[in-house]
C-alpha atoms as a PDB file:
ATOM      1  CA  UNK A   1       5.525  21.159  -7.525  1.00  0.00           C
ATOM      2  CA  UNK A   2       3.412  17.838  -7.725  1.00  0.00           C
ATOM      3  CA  UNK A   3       1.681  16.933  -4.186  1.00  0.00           C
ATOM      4  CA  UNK A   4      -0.103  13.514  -4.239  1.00  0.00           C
ATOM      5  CA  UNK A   5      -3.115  13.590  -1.810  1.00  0.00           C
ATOM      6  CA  UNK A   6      -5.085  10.093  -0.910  1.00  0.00           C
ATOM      7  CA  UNK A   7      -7.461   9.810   1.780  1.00  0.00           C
ATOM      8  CA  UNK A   8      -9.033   6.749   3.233  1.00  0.00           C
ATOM      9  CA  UNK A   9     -12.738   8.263   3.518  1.00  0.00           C
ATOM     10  CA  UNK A  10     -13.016   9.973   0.452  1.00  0.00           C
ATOM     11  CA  UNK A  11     -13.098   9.236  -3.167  1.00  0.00           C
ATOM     12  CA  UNK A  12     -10.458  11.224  -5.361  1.00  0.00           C
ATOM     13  CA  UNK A  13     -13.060  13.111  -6.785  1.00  0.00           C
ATOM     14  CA  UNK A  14     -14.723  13.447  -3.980  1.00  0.00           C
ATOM     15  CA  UNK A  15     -11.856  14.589  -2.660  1.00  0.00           C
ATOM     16  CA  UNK A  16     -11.163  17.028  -5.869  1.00  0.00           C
ATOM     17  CA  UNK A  17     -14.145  19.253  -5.166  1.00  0.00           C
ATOM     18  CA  UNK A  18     -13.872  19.965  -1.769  1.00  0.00           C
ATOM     19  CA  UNK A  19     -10.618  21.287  -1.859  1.00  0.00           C
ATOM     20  CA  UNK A  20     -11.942  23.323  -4.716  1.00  0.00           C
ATOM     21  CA  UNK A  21     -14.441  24.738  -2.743  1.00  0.00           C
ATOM     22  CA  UNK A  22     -12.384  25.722  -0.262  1.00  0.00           C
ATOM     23  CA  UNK A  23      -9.491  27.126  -2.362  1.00  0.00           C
ATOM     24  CA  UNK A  24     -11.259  28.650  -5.649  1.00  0.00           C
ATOM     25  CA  UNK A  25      -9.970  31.983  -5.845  1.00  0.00           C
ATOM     26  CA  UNK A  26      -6.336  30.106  -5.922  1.00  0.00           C
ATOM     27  CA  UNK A  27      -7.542  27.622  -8.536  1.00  0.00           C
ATOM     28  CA  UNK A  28      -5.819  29.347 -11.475  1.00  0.00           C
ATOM     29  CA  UNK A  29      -2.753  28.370  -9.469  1.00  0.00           C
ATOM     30  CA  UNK A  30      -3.310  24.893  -8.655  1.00  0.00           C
ATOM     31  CA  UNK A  31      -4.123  22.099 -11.245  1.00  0.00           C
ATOM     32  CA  UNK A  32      -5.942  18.679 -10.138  1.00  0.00           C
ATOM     33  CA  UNK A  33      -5.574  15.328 -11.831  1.00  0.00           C
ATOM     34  CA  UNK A  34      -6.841  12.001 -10.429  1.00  0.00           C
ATOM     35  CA  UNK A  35      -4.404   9.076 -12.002  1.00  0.00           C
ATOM     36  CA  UNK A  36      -5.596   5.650 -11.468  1.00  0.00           C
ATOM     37  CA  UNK A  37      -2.784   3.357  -9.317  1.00  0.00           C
ATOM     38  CA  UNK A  38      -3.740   0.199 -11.164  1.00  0.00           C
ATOM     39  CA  UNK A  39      -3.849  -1.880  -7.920  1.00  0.00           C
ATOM     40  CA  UNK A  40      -5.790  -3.299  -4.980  1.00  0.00           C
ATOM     41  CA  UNK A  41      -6.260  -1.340  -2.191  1.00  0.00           C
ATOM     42  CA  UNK A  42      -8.068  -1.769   1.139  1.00  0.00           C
ATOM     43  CA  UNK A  43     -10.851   0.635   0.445  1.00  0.00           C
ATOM     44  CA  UNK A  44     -11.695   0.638  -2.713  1.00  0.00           C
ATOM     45  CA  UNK A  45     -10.318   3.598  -4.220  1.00  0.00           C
ATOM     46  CA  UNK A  46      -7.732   2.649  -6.637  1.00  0.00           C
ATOM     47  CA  UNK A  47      -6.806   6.567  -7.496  1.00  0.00           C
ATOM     48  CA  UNK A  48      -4.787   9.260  -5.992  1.00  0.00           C
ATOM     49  CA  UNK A  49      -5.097  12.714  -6.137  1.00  0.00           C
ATOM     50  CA  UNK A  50      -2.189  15.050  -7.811  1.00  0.00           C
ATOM     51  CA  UNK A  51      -2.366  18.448  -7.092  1.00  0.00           C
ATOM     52  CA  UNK A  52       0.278  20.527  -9.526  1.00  0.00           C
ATOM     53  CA  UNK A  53       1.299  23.999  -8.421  1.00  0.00           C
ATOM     54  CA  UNK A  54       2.345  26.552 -10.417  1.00  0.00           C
ATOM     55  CA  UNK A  55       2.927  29.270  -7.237  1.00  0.00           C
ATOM     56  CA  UNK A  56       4.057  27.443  -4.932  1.00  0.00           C
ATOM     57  CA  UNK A  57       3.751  29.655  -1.800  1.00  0.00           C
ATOM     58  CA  UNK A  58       0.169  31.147  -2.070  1.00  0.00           C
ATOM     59  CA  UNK A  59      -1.395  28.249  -4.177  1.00  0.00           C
ATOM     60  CA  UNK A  60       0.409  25.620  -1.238  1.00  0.00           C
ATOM     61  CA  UNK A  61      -0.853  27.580   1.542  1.00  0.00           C
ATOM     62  CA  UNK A  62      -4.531  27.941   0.051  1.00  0.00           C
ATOM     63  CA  UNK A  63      -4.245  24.128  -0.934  1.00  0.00           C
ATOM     64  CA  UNK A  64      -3.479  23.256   2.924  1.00  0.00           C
ATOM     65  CA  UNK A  65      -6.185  25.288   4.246  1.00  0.00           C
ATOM     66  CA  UNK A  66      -8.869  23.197   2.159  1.00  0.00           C
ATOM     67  CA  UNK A  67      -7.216  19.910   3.333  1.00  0.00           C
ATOM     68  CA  UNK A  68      -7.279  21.298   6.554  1.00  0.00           C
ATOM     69  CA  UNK A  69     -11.165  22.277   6.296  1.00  0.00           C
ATOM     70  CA  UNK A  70     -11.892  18.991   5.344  1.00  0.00           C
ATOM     71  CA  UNK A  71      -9.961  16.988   8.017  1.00  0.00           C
ATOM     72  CA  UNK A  72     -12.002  19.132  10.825  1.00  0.00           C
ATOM     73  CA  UNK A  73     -14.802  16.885   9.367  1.00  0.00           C
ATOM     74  CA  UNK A  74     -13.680  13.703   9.500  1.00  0.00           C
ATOM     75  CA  UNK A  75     -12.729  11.420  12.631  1.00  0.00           C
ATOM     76  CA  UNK A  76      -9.144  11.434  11.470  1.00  0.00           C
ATOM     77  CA  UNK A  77      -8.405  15.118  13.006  1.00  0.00           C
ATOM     78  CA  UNK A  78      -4.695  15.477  11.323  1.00  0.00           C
ATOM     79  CA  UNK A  79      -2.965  15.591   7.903  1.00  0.00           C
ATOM     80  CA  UNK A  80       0.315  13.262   7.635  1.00  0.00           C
ATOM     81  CA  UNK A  81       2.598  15.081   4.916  1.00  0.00           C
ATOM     82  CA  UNK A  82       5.089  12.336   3.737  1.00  0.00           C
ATOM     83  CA  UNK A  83       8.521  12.729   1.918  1.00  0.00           C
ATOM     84  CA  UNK A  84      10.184  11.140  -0.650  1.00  0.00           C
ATOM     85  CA  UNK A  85      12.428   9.533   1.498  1.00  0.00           C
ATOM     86  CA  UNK A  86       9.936   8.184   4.092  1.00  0.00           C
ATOM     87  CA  UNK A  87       9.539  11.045   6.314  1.00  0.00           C
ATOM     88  CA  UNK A  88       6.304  11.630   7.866  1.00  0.00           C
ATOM     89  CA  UNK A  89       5.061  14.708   9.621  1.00  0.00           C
ATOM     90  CA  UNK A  90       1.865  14.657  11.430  1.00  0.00           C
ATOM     91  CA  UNK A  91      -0.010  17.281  11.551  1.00  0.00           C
ATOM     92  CA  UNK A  92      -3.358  18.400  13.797  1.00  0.00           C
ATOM     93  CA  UNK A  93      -5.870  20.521  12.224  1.00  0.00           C
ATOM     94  CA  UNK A  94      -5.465  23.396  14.732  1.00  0.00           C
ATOM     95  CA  UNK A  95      -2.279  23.546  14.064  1.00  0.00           C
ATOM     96  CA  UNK A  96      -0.828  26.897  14.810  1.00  0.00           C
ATOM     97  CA  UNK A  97      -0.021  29.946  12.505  1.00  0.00           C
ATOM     98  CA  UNK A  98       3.352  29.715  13.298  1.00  0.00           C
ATOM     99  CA  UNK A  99       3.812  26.021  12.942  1.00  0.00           C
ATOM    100  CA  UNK A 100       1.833  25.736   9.537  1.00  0.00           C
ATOM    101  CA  UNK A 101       4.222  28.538   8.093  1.00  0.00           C
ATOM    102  CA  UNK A 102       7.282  26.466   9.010  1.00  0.00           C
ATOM    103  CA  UNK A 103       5.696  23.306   7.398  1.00  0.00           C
ATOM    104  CA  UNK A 104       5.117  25.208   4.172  1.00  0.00           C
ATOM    105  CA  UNK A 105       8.726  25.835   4.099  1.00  0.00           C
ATOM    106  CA  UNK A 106       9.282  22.675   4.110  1.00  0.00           C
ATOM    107  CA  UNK A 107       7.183  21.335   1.713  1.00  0.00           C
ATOM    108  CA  UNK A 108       8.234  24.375  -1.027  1.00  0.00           C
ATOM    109  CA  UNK A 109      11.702  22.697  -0.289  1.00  0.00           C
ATOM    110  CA  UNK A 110      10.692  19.721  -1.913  1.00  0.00           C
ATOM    111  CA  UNK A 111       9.995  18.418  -5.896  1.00  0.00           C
ATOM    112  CA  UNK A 112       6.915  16.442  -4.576  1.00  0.00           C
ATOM    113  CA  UNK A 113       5.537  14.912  -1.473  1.00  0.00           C
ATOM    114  CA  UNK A 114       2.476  12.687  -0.653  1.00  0.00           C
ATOM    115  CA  UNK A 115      -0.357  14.318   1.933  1.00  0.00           C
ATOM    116  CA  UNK A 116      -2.877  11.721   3.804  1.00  0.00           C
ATOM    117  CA  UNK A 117      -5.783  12.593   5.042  1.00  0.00           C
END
């Protein structure tokens, strides 16, 4: 499963070792690359980053919780998860248990989707 993550505060690689910190005993299970778009964008960061899992239940769930950590910093308060097809699902930080286990399901559903922070 391939989940592209972009944020409009952070740099990718920025970005990169956060979510490492905050996930590293799950990092055998998750594999980061930072791909350049090749185009303009409004804040300077022409990257995204692609997160690839190999377990896609506890390496997604651990992988949420340090884009969730992160978001509690920053002004923006919610993650927007984003589908192929153009479906977006907002998502606050405190999100509950309950809630965040249905939105995994979702997302393990799925070949790849794109998360904003």
């Amino acid at each position: 499963m391939k989940i592209f993550i972009s944020s409009a505060y952070i740099n990718s690689d920025d970005l990169r070792m956060k979510i490492s910190a905050n996930c590293e005993m799950y990092e055998s299970n998750i594999q980061f690359t930072i791909l350049n778009l090749n185009r303009e964008t409004r804040v300077g960061d022409t990257t995204i980053l692609v997160a690839t899992l190999s377990s896609a239940g506890i390496a997604l769930a651990a992988l949420l919780k340090g884009l969730f950590a992160i978001v509690q910093e920053s002004k923006r308060k919610q993650i927007v998860i984003q589908t192929k097809d153009g479906t977006r699902i907002e998502v606050p930080y405190d999100c509950p248990k309950e809630k965040m286990e249905e939105i995994i399901k979702i997302i393990k559903a799925l070949d790849s989707v794109k998360i904003e922070i």
